[in-house]
C-alpha atoms as a PDB file:
ATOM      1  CA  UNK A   1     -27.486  10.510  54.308  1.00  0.00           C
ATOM      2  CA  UNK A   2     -26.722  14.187  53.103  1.00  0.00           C
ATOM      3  CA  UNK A   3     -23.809  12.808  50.664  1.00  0.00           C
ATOM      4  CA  UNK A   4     -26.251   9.713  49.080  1.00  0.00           C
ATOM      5  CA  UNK A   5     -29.483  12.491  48.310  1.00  0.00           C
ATOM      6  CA  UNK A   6     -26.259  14.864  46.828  1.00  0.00           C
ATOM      7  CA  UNK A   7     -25.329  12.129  45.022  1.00  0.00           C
ATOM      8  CA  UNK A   8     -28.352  10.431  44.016  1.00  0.00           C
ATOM      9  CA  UNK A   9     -29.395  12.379  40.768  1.00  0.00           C
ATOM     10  CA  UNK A  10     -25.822  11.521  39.633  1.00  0.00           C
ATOM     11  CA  UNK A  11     -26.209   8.195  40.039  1.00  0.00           C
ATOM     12  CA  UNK A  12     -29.489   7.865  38.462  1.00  0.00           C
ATOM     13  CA  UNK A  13     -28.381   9.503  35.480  1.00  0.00           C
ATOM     14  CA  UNK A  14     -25.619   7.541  35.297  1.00  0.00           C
ATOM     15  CA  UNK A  15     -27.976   4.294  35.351  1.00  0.00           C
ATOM     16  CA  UNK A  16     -30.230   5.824  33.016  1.00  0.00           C
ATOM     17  CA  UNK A  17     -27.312   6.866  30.218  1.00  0.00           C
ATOM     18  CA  UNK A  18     -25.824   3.728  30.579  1.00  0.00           C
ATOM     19  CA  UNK A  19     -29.086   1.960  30.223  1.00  0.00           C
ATOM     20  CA  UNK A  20     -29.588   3.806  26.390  1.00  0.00           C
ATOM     21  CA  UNK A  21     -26.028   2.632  25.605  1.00  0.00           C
ATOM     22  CA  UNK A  22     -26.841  -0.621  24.071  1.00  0.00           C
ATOM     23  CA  UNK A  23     -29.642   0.408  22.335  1.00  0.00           C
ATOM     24  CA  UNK A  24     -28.177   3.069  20.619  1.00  0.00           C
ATOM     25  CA  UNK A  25     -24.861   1.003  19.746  1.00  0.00           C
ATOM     26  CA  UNK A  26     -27.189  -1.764  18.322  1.00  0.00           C
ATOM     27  CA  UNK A  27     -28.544   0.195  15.790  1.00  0.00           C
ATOM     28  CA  UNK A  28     -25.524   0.653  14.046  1.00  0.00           C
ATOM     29  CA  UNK A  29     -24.263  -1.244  11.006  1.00  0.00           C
ATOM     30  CA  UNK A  30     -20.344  -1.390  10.662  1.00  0.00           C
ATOM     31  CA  UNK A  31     -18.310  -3.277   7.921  1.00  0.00           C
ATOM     32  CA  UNK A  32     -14.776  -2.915   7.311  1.00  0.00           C
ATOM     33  CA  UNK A  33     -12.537  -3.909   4.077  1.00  0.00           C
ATOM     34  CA  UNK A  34      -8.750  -5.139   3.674  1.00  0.00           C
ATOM     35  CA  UNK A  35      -7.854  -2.439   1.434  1.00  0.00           C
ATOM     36  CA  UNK A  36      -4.416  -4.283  -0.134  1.00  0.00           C
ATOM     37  CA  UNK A  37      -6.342  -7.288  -0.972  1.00  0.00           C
ATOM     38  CA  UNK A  38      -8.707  -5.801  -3.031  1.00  0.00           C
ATOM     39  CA  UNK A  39      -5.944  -4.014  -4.325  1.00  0.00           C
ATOM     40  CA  UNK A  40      -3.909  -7.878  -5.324  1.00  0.00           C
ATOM     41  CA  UNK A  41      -6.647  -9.422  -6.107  1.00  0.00           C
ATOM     42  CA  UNK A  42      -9.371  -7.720  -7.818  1.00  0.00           C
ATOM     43  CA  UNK A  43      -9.539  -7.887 -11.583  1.00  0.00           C
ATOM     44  CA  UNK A  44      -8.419  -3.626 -11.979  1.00  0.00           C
ATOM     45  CA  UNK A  45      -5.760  -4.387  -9.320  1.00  0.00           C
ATOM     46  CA  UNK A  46      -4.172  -7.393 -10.236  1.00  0.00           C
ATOM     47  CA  UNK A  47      -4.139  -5.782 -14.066  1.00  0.00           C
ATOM     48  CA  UNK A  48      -2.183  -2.403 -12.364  1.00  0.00           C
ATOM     49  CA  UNK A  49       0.101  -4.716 -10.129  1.00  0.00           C
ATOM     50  CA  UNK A  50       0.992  -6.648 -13.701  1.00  0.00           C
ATOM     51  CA  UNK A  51       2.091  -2.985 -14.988  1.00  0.00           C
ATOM     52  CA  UNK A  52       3.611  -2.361 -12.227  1.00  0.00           C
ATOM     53  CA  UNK A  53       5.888  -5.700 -11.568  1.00  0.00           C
ATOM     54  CA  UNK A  54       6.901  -5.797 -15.131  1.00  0.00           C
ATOM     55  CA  UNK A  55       8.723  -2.486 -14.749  1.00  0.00           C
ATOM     56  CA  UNK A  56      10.175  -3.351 -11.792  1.00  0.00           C
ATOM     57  CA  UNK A  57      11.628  -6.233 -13.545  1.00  0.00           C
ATOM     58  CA  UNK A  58      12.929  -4.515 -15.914  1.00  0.00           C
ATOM     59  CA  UNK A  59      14.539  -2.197 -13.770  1.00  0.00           C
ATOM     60  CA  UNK A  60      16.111  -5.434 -11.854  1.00  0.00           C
ATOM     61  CA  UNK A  61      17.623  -6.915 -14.956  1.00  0.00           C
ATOM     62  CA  UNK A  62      19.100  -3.505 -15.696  1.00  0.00           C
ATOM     63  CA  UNK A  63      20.583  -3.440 -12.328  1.00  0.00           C
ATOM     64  CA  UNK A  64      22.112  -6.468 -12.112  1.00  0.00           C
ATOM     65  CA  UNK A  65      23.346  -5.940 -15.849  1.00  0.00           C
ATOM     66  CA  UNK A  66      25.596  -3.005 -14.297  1.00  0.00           C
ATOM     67  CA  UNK A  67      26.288  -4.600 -10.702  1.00  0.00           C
ATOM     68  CA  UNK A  68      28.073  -7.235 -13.364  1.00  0.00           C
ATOM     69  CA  UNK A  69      29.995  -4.318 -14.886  1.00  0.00           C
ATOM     70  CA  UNK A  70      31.046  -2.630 -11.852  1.00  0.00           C
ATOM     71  CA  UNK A  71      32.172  -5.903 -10.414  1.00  0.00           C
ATOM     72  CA  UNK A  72      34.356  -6.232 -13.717  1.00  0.00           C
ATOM     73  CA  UNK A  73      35.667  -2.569 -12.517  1.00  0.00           C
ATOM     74  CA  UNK A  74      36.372  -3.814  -9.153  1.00  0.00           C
ATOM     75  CA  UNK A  75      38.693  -6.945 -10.056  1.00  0.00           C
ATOM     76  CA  UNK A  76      39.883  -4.589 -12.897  1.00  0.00           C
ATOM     77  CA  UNK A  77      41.333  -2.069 -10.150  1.00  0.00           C
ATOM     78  CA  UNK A  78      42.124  -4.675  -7.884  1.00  0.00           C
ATOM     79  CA  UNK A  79      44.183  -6.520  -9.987  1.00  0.00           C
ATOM     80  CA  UNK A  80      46.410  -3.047 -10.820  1.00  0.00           C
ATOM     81  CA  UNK A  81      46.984  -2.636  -7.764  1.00  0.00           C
ATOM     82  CA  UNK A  82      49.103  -5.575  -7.949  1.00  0.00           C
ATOM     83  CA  UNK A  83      51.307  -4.077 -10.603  1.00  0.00           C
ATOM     84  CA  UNK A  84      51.737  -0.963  -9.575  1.00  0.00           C
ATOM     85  CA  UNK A  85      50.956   1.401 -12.085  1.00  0.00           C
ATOM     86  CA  UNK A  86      49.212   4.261 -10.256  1.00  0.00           C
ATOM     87  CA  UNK A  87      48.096   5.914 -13.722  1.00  0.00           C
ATOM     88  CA  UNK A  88      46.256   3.477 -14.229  1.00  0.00           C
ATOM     89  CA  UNK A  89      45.307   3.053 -10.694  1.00  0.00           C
ATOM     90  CA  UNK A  90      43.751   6.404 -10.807  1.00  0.00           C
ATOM     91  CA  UNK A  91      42.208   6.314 -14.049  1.00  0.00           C
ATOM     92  CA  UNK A  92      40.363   2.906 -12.943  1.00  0.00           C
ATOM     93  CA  UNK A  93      39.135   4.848  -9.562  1.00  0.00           C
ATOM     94  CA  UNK A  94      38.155   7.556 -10.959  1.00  0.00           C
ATOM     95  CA  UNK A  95      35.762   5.992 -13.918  1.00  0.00           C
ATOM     96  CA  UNK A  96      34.960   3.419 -11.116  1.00  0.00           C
ATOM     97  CA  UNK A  97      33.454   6.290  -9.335  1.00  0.00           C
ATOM     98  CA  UNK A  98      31.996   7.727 -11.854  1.00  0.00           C
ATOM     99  CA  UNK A  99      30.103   4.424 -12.779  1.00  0.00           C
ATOM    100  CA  UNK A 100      28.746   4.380  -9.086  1.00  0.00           C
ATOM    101  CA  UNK A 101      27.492   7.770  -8.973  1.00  0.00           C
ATOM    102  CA  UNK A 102      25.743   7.055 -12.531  1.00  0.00           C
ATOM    103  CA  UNK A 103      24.219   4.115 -11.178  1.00  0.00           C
ATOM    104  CA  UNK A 104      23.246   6.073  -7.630  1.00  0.00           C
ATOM    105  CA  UNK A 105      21.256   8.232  -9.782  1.00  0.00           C
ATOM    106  CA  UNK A 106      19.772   6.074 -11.932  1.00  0.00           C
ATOM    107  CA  UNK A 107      18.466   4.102  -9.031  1.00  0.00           C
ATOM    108  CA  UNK A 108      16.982   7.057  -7.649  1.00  0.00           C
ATOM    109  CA  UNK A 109      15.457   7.957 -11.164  1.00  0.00           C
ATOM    110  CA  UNK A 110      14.224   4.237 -10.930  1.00  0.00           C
ATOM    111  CA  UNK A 111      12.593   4.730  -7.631  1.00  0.00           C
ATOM    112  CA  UNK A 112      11.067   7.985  -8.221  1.00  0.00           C
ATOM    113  CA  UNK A 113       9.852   6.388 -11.674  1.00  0.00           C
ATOM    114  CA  UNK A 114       8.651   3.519  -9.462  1.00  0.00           C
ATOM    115  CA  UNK A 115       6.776   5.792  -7.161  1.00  0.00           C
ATOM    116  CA  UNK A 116       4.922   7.636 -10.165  1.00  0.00           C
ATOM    117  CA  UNK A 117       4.053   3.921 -11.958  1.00  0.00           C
ATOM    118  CA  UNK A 118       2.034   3.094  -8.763  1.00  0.00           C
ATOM    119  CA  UNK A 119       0.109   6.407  -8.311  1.00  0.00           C
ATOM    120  CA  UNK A 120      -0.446   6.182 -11.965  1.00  0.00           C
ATOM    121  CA  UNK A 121      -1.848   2.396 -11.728  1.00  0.00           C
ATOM    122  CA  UNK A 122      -3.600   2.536  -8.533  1.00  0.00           C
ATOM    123  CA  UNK A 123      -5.311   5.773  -8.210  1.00  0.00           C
ATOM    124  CA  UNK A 124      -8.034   4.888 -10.626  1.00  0.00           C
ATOM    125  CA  UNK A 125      -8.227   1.431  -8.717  1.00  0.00           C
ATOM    126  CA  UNK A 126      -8.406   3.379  -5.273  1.00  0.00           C
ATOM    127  CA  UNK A 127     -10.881   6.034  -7.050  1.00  0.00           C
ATOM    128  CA  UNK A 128     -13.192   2.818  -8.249  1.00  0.00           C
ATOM    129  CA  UNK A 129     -12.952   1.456  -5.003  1.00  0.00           C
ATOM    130  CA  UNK A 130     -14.153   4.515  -2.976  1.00  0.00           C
ATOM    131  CA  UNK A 131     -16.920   4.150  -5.162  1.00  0.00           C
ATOM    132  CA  UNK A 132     -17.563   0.771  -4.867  1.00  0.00           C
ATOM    133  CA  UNK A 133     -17.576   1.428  -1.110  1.00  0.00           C
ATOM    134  CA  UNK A 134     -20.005   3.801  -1.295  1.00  0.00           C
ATOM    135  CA  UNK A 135     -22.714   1.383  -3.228  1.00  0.00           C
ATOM    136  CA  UNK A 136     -21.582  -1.389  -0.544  1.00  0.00           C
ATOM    137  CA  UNK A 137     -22.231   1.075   2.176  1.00  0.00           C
ATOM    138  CA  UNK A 138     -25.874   2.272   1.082  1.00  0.00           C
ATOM    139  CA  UNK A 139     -27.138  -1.359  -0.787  1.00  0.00           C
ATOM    140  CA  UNK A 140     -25.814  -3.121   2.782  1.00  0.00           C
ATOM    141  CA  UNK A 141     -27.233  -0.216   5.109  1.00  0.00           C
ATOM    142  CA  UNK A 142     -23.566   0.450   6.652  1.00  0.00           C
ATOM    143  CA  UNK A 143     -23.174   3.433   8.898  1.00  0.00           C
ATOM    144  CA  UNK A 144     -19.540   2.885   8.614  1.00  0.00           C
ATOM    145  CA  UNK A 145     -17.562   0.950   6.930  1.00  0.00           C
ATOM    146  CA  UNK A 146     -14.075   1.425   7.641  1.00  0.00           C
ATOM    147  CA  UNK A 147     -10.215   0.026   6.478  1.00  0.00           C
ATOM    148  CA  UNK A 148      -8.732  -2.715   8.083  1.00  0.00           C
ATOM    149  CA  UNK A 149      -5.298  -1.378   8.437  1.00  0.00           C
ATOM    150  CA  UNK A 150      -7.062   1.668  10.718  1.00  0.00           C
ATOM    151  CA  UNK A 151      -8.486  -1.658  13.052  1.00  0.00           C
ATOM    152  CA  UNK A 152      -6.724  -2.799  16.563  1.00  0.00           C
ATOM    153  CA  UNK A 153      -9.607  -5.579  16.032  1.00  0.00           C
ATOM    154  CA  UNK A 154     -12.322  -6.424  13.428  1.00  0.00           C
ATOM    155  CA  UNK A 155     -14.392  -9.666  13.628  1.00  0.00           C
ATOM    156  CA  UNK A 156     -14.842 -11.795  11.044  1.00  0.00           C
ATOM    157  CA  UNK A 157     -18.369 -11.166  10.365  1.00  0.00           C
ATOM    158  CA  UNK A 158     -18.218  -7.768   9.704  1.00  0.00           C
ATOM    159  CA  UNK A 159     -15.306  -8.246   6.991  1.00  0.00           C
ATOM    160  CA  UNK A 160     -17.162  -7.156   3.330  1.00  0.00           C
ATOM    161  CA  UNK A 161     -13.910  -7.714   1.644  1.00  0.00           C
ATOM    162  CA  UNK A 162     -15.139 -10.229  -0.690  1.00  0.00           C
ATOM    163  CA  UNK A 163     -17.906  -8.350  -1.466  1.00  0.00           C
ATOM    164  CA  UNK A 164     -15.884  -5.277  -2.492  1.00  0.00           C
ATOM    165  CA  UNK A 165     -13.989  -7.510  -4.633  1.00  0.00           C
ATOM    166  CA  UNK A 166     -16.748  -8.938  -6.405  1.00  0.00           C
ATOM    167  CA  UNK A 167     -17.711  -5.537  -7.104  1.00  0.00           C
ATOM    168  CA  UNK A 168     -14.362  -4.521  -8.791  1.00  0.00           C
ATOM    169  CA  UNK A 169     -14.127  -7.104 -10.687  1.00  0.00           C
ATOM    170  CA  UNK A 170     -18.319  -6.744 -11.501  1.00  0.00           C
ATOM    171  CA  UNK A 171     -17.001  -3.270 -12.613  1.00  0.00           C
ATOM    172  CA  UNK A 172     -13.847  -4.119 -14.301  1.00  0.00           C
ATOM    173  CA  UNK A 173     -15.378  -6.781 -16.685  1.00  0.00           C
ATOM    174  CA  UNK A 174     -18.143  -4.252 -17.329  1.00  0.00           C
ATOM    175  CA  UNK A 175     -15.664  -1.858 -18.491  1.00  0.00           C
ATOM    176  CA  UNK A 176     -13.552  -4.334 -20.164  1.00  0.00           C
ATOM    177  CA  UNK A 177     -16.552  -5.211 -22.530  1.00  0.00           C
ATOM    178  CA  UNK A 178     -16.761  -1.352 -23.890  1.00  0.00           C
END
């Protein structure tokens, strides 16, 4: 009897805390948004990913322009190898080399080039979207309103996606018309 009136008041308060739990979780208002979409398929984004993908084309054409030369190198110094001439040999090695470190950098140039294209593009898109979230959060009455790639599990119902997208693209035509 002494150990159930210690533990009693524990127990009650437990009751009584959990009780308040629903009620306080119900009043709550959470949305959350797929991030990348909006960022393929609004209006702004799809316009930045154009950018974006035609330099990267561009960059593939002129890499497989010189993986076409340095092929030509390597049957070039394979087939002097046959003959013998070790001149030659050498000379085709070492400008072989050279056209492989050239083309090392110039991938990493492309990459790095790459890198800054996409902050470039998307920033503003990812600056437009904060604010878009912002309007969704206070004209919906969100209390949070969070990204789906920070989710173990989001139902359906509380996606706002769309709605964010609508916005954008609200926005971008908007702007477009200036």
């Amino acid at each position: 009897m002494k150990i159930l009136s210690r533990f009693l008041p524990v127990i009650v308060l437990a009751l009584v805390a959990l009780s308040a739990v629903p009620s306080v979780a119900a009043d709550f208002k959470v949305g959350w948004i797929d991030v990348q979409q909006v960022l393929v398929s609004s209006s702004q984004g799809q316009a930045a990913n154009k950018v974006i993908e035609a330099r990267a084309q561009d960059y593939k054409k002129k890499f497989s322009a010189a993986k076409v030369k340095l092929d030509a190198m390597k049957k070039k110094l394979a087939s002097l190898k046959t003959v013998g001439n070790a001149d030659a040999i050498r000379s085709q090695e070492r400008s072989l080399d050279r056209k492989i470190q050239e083309l090392d950098l110039e991938s990493k140039y492309a990459s790095k080039d790459m890198k800054e294209l996409q902050k470039e593009k998307l920033s503003p898109v990812i600056d437009e979207l904060n604010k878009v979230i912002v309007e969704l959060g206070h004209s919906g009455d969100y209390d949070y309103i969070l990204d789906s790639r920070t989710l173990l599990f989001a139902g359906e119902r509380n996606n706002i996606t769309d709605k964010a997208i609508a916005a954008m693209n609200k926005r971008f035509s908007a702007t477009a018309k200036k």
